[in-house]
C-alpha atoms as a PDB file:
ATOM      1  CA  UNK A   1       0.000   0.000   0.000  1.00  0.00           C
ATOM      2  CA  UNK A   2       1.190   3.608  -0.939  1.00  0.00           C
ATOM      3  CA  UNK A   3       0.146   6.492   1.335  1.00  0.00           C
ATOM      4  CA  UNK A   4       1.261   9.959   0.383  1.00  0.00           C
ATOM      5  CA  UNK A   5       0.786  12.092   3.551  1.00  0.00           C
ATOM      6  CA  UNK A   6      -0.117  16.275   2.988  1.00  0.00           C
ATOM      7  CA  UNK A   7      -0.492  18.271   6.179  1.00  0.00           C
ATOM      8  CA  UNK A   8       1.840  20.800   8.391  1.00  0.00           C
ATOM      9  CA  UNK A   9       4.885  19.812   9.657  1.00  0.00           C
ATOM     10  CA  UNK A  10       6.452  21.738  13.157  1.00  0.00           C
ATOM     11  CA  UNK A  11       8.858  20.956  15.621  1.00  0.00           C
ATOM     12  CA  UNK A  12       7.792  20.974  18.845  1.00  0.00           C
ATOM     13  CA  UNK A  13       9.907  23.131  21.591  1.00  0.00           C
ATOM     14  CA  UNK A  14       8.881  20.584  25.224  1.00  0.00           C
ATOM     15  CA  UNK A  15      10.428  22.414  28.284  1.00  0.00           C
ATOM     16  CA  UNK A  16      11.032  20.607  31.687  1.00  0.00           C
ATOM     17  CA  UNK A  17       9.728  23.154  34.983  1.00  0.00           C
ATOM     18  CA  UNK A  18      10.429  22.608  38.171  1.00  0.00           C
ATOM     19  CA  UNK A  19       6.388  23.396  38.712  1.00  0.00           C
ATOM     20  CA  UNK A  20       3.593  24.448  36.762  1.00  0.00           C
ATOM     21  CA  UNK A  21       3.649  27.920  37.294  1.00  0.00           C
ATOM     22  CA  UNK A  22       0.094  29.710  38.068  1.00  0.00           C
ATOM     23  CA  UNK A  23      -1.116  33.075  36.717  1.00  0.00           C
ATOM     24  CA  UNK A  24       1.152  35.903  37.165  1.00  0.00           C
ATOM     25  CA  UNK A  25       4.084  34.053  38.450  1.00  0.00           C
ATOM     26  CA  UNK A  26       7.186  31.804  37.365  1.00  0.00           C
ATOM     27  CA  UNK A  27       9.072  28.897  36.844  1.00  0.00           C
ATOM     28  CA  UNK A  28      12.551  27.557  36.232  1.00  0.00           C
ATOM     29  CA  UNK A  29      13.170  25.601  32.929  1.00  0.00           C
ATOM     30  CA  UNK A  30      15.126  22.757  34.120  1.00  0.00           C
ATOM     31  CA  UNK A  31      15.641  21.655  30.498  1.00  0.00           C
ATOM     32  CA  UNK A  32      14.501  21.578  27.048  1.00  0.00           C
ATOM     33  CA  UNK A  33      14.098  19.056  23.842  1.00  0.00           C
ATOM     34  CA  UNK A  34      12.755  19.054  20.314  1.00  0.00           C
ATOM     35  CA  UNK A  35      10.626  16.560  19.244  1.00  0.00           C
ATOM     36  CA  UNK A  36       9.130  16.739  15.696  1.00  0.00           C
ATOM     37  CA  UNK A  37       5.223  16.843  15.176  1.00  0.00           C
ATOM     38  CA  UNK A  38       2.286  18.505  13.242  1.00  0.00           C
ATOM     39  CA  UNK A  39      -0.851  16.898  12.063  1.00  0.00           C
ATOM     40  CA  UNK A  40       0.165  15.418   8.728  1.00  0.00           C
ATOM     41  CA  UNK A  41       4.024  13.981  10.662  1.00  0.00           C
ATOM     42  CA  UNK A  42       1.710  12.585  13.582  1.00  0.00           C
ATOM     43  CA  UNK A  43      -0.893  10.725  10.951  1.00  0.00           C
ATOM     44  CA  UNK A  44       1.794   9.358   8.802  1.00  0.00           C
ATOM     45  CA  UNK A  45       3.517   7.964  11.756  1.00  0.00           C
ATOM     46  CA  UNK A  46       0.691   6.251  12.883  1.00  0.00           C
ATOM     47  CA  UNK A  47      -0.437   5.230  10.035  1.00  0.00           C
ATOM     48  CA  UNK A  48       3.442   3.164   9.351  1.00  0.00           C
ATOM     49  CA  UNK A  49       3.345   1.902  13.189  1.00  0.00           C
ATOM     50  CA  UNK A  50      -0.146   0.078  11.979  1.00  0.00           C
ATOM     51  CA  UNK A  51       0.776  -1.105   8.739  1.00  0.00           C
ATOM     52  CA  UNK A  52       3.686  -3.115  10.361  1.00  0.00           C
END
């Protein structure tokens, strides 16, 4: 089967707090990643992990 995916493709930005911070206040990042993503990345992915 052929699937040709179409859709947008981001990276994501995921930052690790030391607590959610509430309105009006702060946090500090601990540390940071990149993970890639967007709707058409996330549907073709699935899509190959169920055609296995």
């Amino acid at each position: 089967m052929d699937v040709v995916g179409m859709g947008t493709l981001a990276m994501d930005k995921l930052y690790k707090v030391d607590v959610l911070p509430k309105e009006d206040s702060f946090c500090v990042i601990e540390n940071t990643a990149y993970a890639p993503g967007g709707s058409g990345t996330n549907v073709i992915v699935q899509m190959g992990r169920c055609l296995k």
